[in-house]
Every structure is written in C-alpha cells, then in structure tokens.
Protein backbone atom coordinates (compact mmCIF):
# COMPACT_ATOMS: atom_id res chain seq x y z
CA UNK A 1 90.61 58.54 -131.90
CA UNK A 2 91.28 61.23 -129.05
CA UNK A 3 87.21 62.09 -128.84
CA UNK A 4 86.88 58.15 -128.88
CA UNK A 5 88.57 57.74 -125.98
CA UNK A 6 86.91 60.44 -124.30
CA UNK A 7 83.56 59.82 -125.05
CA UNK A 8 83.83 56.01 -123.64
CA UNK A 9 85.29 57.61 -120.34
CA UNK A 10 82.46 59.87 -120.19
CA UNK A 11 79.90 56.99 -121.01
CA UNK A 12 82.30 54.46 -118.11
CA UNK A 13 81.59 57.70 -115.75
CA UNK A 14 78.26 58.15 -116.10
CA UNK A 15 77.44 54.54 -116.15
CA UNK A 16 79.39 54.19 -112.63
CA UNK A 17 77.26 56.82 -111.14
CA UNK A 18 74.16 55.67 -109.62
CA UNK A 19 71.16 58.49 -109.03
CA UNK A 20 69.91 57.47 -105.63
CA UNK A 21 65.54 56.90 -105.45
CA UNK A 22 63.75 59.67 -103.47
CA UNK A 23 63.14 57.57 -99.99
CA UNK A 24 59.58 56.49 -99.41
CA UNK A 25 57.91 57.87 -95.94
CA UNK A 26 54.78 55.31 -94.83
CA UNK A 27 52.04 56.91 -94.02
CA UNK A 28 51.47 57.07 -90.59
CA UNK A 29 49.49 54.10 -88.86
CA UNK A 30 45.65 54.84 -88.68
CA UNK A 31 44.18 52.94 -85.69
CA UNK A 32 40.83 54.29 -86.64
CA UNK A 33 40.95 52.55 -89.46
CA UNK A 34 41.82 49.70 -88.12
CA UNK A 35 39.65 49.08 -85.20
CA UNK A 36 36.51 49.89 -87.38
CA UNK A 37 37.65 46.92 -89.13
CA UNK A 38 38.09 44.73 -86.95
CA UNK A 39 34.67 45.21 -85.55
CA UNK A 40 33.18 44.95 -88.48
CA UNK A 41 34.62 41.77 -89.58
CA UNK A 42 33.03 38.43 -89.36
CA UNK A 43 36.52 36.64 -90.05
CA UNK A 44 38.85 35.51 -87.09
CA UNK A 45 41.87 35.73 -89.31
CA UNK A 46 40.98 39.30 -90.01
CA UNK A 47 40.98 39.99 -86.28
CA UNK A 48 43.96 38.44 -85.82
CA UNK A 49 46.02 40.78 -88.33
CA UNK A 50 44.22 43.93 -86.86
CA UNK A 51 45.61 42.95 -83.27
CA UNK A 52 49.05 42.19 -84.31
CA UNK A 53 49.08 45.39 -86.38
CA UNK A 54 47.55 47.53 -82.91
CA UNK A 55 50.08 45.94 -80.55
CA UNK A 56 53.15 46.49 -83.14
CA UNK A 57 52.13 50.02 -83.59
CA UNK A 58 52.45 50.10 -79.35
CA UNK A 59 48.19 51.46 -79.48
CA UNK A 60 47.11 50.30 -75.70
CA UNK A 61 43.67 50.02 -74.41
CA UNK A 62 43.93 53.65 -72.94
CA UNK A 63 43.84 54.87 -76.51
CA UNK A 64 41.32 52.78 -77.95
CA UNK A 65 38.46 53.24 -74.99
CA UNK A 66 37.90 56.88 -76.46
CA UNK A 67 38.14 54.93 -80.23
CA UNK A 68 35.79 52.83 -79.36
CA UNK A 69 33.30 54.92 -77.91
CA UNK A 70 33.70 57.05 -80.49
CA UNK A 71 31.86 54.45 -82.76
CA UNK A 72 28.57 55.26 -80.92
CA UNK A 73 26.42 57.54 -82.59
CA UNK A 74 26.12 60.79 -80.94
CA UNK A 75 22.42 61.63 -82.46
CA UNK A 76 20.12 60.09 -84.64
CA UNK A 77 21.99 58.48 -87.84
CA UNK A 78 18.19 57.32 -88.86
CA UNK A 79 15.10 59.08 -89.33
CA UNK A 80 13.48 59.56 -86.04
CA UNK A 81 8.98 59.39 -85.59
CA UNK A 82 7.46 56.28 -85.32
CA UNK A 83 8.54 53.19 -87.80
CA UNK A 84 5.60 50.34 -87.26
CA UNK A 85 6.95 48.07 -89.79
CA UNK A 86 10.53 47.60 -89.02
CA UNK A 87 12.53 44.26 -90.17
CA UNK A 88 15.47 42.45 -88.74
CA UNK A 89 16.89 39.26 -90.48
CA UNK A 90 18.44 36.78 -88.21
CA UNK A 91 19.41 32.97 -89.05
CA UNK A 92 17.77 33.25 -92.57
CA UNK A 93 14.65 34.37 -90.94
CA UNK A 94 12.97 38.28 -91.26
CA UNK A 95 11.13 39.39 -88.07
CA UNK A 96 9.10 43.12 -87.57
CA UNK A 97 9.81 45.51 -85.18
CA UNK A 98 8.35 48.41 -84.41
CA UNK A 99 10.43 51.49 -83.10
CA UNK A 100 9.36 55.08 -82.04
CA UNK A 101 11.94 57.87 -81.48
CA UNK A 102 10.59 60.86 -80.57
CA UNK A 103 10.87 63.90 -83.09
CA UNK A 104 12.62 65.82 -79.98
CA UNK A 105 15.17 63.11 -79.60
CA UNK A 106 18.81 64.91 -79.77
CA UNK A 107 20.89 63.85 -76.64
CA UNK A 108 21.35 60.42 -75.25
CA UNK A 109 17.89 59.11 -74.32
CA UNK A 110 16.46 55.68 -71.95
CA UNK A 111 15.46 53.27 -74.23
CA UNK A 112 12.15 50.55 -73.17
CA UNK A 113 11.89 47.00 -74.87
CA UNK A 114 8.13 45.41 -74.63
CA UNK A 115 7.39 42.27 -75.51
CA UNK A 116 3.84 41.17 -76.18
CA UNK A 117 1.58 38.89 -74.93
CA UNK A 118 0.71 35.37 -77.25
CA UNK A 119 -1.73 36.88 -79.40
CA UNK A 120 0.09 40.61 -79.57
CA UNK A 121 2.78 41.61 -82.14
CA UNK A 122 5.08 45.00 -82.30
CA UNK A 123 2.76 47.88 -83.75
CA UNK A 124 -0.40 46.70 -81.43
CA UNK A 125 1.59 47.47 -78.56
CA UNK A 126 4.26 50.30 -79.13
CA UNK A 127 0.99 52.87 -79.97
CA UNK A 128 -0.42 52.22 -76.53
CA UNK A 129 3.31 52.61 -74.95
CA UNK A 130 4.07 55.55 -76.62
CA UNK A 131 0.70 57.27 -75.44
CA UNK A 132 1.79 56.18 -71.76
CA UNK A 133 5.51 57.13 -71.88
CA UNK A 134 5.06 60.63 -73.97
CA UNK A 135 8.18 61.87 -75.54
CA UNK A 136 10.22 60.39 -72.69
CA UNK A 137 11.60 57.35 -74.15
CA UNK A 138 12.89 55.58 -77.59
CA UNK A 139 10.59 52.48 -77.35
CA UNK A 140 10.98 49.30 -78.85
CA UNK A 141 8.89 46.16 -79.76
CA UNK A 142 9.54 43.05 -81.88
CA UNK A 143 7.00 40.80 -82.84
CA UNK A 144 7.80 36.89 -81.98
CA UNK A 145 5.59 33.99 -83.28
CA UNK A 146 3.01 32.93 -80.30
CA UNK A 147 5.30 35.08 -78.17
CA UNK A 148 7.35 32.75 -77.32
CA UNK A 149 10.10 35.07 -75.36
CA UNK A 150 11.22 32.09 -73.59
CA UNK A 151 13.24 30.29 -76.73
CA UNK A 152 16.98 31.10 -77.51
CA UNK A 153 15.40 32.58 -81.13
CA UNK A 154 13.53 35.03 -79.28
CA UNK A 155 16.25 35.96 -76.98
CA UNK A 156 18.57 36.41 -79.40
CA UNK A 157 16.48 38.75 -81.48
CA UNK A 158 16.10 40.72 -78.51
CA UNK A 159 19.68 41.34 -77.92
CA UNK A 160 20.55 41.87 -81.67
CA UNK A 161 18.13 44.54 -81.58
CA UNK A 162 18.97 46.46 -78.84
CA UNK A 163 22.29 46.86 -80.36
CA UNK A 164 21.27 47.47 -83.53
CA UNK A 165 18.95 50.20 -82.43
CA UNK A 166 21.85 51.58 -80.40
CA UNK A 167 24.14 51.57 -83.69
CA UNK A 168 21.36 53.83 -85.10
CA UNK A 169 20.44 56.44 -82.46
CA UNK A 170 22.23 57.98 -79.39
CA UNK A 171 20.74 55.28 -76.68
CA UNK A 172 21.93 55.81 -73.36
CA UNK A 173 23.38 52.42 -72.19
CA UNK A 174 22.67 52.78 -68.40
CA UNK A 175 18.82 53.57 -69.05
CA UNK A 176 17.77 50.46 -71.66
CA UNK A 177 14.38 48.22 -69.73
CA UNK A 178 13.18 45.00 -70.44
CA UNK A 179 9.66 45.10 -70.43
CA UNK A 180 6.91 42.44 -70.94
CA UNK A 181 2.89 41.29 -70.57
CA UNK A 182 1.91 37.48 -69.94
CA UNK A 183 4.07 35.69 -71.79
CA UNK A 184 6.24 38.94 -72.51
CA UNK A 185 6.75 39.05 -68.74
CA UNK A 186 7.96 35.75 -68.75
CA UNK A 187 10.61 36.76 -71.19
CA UNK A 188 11.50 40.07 -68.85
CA UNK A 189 12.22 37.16 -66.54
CA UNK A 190 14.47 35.25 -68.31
CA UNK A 191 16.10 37.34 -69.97
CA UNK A 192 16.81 40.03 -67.34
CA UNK A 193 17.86 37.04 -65.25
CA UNK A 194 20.55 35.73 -67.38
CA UNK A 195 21.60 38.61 -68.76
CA UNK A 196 20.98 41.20 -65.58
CA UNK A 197 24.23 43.37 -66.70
CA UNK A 198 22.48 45.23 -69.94
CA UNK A 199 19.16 46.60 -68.30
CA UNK A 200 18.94 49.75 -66.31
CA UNK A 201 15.62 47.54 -64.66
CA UNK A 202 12.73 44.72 -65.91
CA UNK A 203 9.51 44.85 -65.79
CA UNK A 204 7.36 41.99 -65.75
CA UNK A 205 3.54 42.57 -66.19
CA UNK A 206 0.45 40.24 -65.35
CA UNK A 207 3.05 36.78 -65.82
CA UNK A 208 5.67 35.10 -64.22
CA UNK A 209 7.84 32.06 -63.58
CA UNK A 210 7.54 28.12 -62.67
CA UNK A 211 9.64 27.32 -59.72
CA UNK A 212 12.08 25.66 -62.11
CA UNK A 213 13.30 29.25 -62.94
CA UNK A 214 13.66 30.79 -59.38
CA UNK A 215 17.05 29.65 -58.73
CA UNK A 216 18.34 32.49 -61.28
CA UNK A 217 16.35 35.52 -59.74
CA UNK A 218 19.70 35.80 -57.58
CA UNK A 219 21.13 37.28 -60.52
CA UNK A 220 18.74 40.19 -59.97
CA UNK A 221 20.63 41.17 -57.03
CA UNK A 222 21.78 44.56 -58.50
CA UNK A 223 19.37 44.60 -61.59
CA UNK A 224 15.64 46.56 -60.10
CA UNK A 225 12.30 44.75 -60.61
CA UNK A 226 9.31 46.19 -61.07
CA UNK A 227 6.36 44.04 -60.70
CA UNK A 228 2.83 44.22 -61.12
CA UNK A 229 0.43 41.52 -61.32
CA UNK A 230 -3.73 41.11 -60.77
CA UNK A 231 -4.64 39.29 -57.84
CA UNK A 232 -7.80 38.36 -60.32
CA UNK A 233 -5.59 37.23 -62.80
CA UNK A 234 -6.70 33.67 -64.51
CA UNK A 235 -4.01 32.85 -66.38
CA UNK A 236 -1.37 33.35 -64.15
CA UNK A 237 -1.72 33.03 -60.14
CA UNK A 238 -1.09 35.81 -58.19
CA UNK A 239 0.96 33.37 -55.89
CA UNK A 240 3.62 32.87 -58.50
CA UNK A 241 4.22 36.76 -58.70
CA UNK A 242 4.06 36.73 -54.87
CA UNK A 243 6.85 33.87 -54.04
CA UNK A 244 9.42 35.57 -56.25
CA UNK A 245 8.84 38.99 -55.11
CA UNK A 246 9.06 37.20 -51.52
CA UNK A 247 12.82 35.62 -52.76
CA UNK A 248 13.72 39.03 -54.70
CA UNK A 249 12.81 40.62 -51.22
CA UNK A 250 14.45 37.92 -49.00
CA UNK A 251 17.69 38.67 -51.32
CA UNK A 252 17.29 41.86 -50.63
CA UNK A 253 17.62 42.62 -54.35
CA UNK A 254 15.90 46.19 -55.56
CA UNK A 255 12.09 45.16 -55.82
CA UNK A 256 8.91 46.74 -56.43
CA UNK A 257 5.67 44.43 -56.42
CA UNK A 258 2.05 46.47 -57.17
CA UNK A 259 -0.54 43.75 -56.93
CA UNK A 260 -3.81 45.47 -57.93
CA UNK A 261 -7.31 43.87 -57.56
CA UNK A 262 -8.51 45.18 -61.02
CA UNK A 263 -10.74 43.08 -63.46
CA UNK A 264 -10.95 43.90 -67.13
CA UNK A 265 -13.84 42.83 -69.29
CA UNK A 266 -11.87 40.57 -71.09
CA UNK A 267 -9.69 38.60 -69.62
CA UNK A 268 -10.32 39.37 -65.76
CA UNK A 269 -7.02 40.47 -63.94
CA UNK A 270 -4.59 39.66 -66.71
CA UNK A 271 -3.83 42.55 -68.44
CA UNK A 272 -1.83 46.35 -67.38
CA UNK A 273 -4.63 48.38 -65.39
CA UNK A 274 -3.88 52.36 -66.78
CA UNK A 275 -4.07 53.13 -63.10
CA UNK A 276 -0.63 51.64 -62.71
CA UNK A 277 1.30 53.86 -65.26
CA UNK A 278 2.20 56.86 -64.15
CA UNK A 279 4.13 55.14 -61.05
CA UNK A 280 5.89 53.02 -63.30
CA UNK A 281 6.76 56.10 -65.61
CA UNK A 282 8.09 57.71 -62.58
CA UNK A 283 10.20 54.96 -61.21
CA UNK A 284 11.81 54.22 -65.03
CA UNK A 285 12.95 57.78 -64.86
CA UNK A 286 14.91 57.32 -61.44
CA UNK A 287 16.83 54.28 -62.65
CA UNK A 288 20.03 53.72 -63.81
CA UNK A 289 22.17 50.71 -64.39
CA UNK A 290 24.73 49.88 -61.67
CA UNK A 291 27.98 48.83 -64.20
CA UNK A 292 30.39 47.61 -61.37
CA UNK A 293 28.49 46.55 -57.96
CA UNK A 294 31.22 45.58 -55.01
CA UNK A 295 29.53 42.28 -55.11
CA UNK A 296 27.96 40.19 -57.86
CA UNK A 297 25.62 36.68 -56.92
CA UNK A 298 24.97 34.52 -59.31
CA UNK A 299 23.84 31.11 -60.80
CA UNK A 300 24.13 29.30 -64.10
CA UNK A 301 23.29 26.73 -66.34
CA UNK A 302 24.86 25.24 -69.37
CA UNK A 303 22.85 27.33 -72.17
CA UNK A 304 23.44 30.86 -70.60
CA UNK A 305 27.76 31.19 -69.22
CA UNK A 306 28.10 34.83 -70.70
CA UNK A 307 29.88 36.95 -68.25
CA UNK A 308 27.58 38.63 -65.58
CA UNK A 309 28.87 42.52 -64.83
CA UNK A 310 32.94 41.60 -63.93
CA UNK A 311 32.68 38.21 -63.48
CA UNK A 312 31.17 34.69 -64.73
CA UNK A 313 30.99 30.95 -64.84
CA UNK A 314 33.04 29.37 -67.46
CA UNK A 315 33.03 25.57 -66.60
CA UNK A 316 30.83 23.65 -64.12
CA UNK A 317 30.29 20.56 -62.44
CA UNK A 318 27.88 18.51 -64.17
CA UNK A 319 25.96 21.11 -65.20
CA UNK A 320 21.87 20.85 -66.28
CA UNK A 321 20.84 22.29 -69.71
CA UNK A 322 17.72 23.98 -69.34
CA UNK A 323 15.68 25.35 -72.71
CA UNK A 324 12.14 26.11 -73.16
CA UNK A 325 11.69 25.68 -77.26
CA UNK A 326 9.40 27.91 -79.24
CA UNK A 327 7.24 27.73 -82.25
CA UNK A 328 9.95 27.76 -84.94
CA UNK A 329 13.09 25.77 -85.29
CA UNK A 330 16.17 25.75 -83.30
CA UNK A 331 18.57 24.02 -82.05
CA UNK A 332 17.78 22.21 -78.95
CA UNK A 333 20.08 21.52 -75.59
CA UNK A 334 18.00 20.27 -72.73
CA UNK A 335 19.25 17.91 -70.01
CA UNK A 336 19.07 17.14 -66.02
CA UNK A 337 22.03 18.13 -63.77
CA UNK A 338 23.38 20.78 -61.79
CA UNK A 339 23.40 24.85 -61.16
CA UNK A 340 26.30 26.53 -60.57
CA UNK A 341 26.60 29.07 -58.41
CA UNK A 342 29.38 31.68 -57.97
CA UNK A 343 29.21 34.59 -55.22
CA UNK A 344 32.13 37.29 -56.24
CA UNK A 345 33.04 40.46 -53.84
CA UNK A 346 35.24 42.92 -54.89
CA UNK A 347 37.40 43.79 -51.69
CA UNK A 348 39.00 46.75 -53.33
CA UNK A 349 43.10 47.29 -53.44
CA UNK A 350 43.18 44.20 -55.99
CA UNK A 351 41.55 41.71 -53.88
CA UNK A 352 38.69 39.43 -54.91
CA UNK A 353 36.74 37.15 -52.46
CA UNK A 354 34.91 34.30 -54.11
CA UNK A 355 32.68 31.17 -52.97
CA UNK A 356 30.88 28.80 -55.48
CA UNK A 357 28.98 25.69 -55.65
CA UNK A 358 29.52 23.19 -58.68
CA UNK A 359 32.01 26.22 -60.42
CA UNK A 360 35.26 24.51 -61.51
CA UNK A 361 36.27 27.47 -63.41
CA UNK A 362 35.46 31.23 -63.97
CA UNK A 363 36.77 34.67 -64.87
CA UNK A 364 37.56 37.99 -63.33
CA UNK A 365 37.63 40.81 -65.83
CA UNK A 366 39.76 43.74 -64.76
CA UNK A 367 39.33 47.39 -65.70
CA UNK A 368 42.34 50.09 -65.08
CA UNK A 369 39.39 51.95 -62.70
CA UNK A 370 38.89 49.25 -60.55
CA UNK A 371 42.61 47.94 -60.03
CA UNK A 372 45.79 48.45 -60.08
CA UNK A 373 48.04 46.70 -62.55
CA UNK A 374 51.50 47.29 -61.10
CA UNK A 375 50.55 45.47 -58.26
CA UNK A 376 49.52 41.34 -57.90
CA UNK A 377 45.88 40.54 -58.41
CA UNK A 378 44.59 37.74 -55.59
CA UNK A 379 41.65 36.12 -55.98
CA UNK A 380 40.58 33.58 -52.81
CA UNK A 381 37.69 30.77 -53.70
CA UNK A 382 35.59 28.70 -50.85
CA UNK A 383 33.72 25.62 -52.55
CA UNK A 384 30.06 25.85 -50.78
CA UNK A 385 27.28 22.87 -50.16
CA UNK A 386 24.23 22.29 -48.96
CA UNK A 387 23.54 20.92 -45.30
CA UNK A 388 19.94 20.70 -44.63
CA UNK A 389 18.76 24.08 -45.58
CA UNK A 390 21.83 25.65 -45.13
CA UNK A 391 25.07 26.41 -47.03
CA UNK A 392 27.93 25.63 -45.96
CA UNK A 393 31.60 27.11 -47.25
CA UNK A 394 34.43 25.13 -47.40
CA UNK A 395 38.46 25.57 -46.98
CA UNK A 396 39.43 29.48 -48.14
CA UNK A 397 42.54 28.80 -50.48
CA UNK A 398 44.27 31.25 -52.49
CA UNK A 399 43.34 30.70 -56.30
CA UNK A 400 45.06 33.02 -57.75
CA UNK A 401 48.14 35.36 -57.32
CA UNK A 402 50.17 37.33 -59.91
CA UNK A 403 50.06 40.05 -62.14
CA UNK A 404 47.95 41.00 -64.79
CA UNK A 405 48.61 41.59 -68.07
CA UNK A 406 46.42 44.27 -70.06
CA UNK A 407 45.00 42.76 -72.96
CA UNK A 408 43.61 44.43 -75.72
CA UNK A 409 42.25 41.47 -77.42
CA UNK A 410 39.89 41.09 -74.77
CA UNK A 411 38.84 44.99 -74.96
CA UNK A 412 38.07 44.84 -78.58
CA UNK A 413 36.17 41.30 -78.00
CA UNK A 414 34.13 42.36 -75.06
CA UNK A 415 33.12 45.92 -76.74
CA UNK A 416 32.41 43.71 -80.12
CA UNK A 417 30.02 41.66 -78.40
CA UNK A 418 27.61 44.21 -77.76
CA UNK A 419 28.77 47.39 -78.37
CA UNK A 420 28.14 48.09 -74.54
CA UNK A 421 30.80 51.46 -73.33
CA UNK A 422 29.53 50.71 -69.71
CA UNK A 423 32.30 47.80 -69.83
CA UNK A 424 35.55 48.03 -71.51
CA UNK A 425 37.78 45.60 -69.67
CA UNK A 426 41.28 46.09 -69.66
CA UNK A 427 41.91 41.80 -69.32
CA UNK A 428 40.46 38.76 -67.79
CA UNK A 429 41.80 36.15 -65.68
CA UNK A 430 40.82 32.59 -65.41
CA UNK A 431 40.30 31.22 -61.78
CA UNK A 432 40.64 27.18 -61.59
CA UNK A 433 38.49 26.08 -58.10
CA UNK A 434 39.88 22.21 -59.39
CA UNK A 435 40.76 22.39 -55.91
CA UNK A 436 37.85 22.16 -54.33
CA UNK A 437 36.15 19.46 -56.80
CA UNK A 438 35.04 16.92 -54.33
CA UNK A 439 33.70 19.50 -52.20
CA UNK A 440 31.78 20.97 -54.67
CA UNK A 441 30.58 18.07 -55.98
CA UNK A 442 28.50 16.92 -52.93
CA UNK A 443 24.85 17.36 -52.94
C-alpha cells in the first residue's frame, strides 16, 4: 500500500512538471533574397509582400542602391564573339538579333544599337559595324519587318533588348547609342526623342523626320546628335536633315551635322560614305550620358508620358495621340489634339522652377544627391501660351511645399523598369498646375 502511495506521488510529480521547448531563433532577414524577388516577379501582390516585408525589417533605400546595383553583371555571364542569329520573344512573337562582344571584353564597355534600313536585317549590318568600330564596342542589331522603327512593336523591342543585353554582359549605362540608316535613322529619331534619358548620344544616318515630329527634338536638349546625311540623297531631302539640325542648333542642344556630297552606285547619296567613320568613331568615344542636367525641356504626347531624366508629364490638357503603325499588328492610339510641354530647372538647395503649356500634372523625382530631405521641397509652376510667335508665361504660384518622404517603392519600381543604376530615385512628388487650367488651355 505504502509503495502505492508513493509511486502515484511520484507519477502526480512528474506529471506537474512541464520540460520547457528549446526557443526557436528566426533566421535573420535576407534582403537579398528578397529584392531579387521582387524584381523578378511579374505579380503585383508579390511586390506588395516584398515591400511590406523591406520596410518592417527598417531596410531603407541607402541599403538597397548598393543591392541593387549589385544585380548588374560585373563581366560577361554569356559567351562573348559574335552571335548572328540571336532571338528575343516579345508579345507571342520571336524576332533575331544579332550581337557582337568582343573576345577582349572584361570591364564595363559602350554599347551601339543600329537599326537597318527597309530592306536590311541584323547580321547584314552588325559585320560591316564591327569592321568600322574594331574591338571598341559591344554592338547590337535587331532585325524588324520592313524596318519599321517607327511602330510601338519596334520600339519596344528595342528597349527590351538593351536591357536584356545589359542583364547578360557588363554594359556601361552612360555609353549605350542609338544608331540608325534611312528608315533606321528615323527610329534614332524617335526613339532618342522620347526616350532621350537612356542614350549616351543618337545617330541618325542618310533619314530623318516630317515636320509633324519636330516639336519633340526639344527633348534632345541634353541628349548629343550626330548627324550625317547626303546632300545627293533621293530618298530623303537634304533639307529635312538641315531644318532640324537648324532647331537642334537654335536650341542650342549638343549637335553635330556632316552633310557630305557623296554618290554611291546604288542608290545615289543615301547610304553611310566610309569616309565619315572614323570621325564618328572618335566622337562616340568622347561621349557620355549626362544623368541629372540642372535643366530638363521637354514635350509630350499621349503614347510616350515615361519620365524624362528627373522629371515628366503625367496628365495633359487635351492631349493628341500620335502613332505611326508598322507591318505587323498592334494596338493602335492615334488622335488630333494637343502637346504638352513642361520646362523644369533645378535651382539647387531644394528648389524647382517649372513652366508648362497644356501640363495639368507631372512629377519631380528626388534623389538623396540632389536634395535634402530634412528640409521642405518647393516646386513653383508658370502656365505658358502662345502670342504670335512668342511664348508667353503666366502667374508664378507656388505648387508645391512640404517635405518629402523617401520611398522605397518607387526605388525598386524605377530600377525594375529598366534596370538603369544611372537613376535610383529616392521618391517622387506629384505637382498639380490645376491652377493654371484656363491659362494653359488657350491656343
């Protein structure tokens, strides 16, 4: 009875006593992780956890610039020589490329995009290009039905293959060109004009633009052009070439114009006289992309409202739609109206000076290296019109006042987009010129 007794105290003891779990340590946070992620995904909701997880963990844009850049390659992660038959998919469609890297390639090198002429495609033109520019630069150059650089299909395959090509080898961002012949110059146009911001310079050879187009070389202000064009050429005019070099000039925007008097035996003045190269090789090796000018000009129109250096249209005043399509499918958005226009100066101690004409809303993007975020941000806005042949500002107001928030939503956005290190914004802010509607508004 006795060793009962004691053996149900015992069992009443042990039962009572309660061996406490070894404590679980989480692993530390890996932002790394995390941020390669988010730019990989294709899913908002995705993006959305990774940013709540960064700001909980207290990461801030000064640690995930050097994260960021860090995703660049460094060297070649792709064999380097020349690849002739290179292919990209895009919208459900496969496009060739060809790409030469030269064998020497190690450190960060220029890269040159060529487009080719209507009957031209990729590996026809990158042998002559490489023979020109030696071992000097990674060259690219996609193929494009007709060569038809002026659609939104064509542009877009140009940008998705810069940055693809600068996810695969150690491109330096300041030194990429935009180069083009005939209707390859006429892409150089357009597409250094609306998107002035990624290219070190363009080039447009033996083509050029219908007056329709002109209003946007302002956006060339800080973007050099390099220009040459046959005074023999047929197909087109020398006097097109001539009045935009004349506005570039007038703009005073960075221009070079060689107008030669050459004739080939095919197709008279239209075509790249060897003569011409090695000044062209020369001035491609002294130029290098200006990231943050003092002051950035620019217009816009419905189809092209990306962000232009620090700054960009985001809404308009009745704004035209202007599209050029192509040979292949895609989605069209043409109509009349207006171009907006939106002069930004950056006055240095966290002051911005702004004027538009038909802007009712736009963006400053702000980078710890250009401001000061303890201190307000101010941001002043004069409506302009036209009177005659001259423009004419209205009231100076203050449209903005405060301070800025950093925002690392719209680092990991803006780096995203294009994988661009030359700007990693720290936050935007949104500028209403409401104010100034009926001002803007008149003819």
């Amino acid at each position: 009875m006795k060793t009962i007794f004691l053996a149900l105290i015992l069992s009443a003891v042990v039962s009572c006593t309660t061996v406490p779990e070894p404590e679980t340590v989480a692993p530390p946070y890996d932002a790394v992780a995390d941020v390669n992620l988010f730019l990989a995904t294709t899913d908002e909701k995705t993006e959305a956890q990774v940013l709540e997880r960064l700001k909980s963990n207290n990461v801030d844009s000064s640690q995930l610039k050097p994260l960021l850049s860090a995703t660049l390659p460094t060297s070649s992660r792709k064999p380097n020589g020349l690849h002739p038959d290179m292919k990209y998919k895009m919208s459900g469609k496969t496009y060739s490329y060809a790409l030469y890297v030269p064998e020497s390639a190690t450190a960060k090198m220029p890269m040159i995009v060529i487009m080719h002429g209507m009957g031209g495609n990729g590996p026809n033109t990158i042998r002559g290009w490489m023979e020109r520019l030696g071992d000097e630069f990674i060259v690219l150059c996609p193929t494009y039905p007709m060569g038809a650089w002026w659609s939104k299909n064509a542009e877009e395959l140009v940008l998705n293959l810069i940055k693809e090509t600068g996810a695969s080898y150690n491109i330096d961002p300041d030194r990429v060109f935009l180069a083009g012949l005939s209707n390859g110059a006429i892409g150089a146009y357009l597409m250094g004009m609306f998107y002035p911001d990624h290219f070190a310079g363009i080039v447009p050879i033996a083509g050029s633009i219908t007056k329709r187009y002109l209003h946007f070389l302002v956006n060339l202000n800080n973007t050099p052009t390099y220009m040459i064009q046959g005074e023999h050429d047929p197909v087109f005019p020398i006097e097109l070439a001539r009045r935009a070099h004349k506005i570039l000039s007038d703009m005073k925007s960075p221009v070079v114009f060689r107008e030669h008097k050459e004739r080939g035996a095919a197709h008279g003045g239209h075509f790249l006289p060897e003569s011409e190269v090695p000044a062209l090789v020369e001035w491609l090796k002294k130029q290098k992309r200006i990231t943050a000018p003092k002051v950035v000009r620019m217009t816009r129109e419905e189809n092209h409202m990306k962000r232009i250096f620090w700054t960009g249209v985001t809404r308009g005043y009745k704004l035209a739609a202007l599209q050029i399509p192509g040979p292949e499918m895609e989605p069209l958005n043409v109509h009349d109206g207006k171009i907006a226009t939106l002069f930004a100066i950056d006055k240095g101690d966290n002051r911005f000076e702004t004027m538009g004409k038909n802007t009712l809303e736009f963006e400053i993007y702000l980078s710890s290296d250009r401001i000061d975020f303890e201190k307000s941000v101010v941001v002043t806005f004069q409506a302009i019109r036209d009177e005659g042949k001259q423009l004419v500002p209205g009231e100076k107001f203050v449209a903005f006042h405060e301070k800025v928030e950093k925002d690392i939503a719209v680092l990991l956005r803006g780096f995203k987009e294009f994988r661009d290190p030359g700007f990693l914004f720290d936050a935007k802010i949104t500028v209403s010129a409401e104010k100034a509607i009926e001002f803007a508004a008149l003819p």
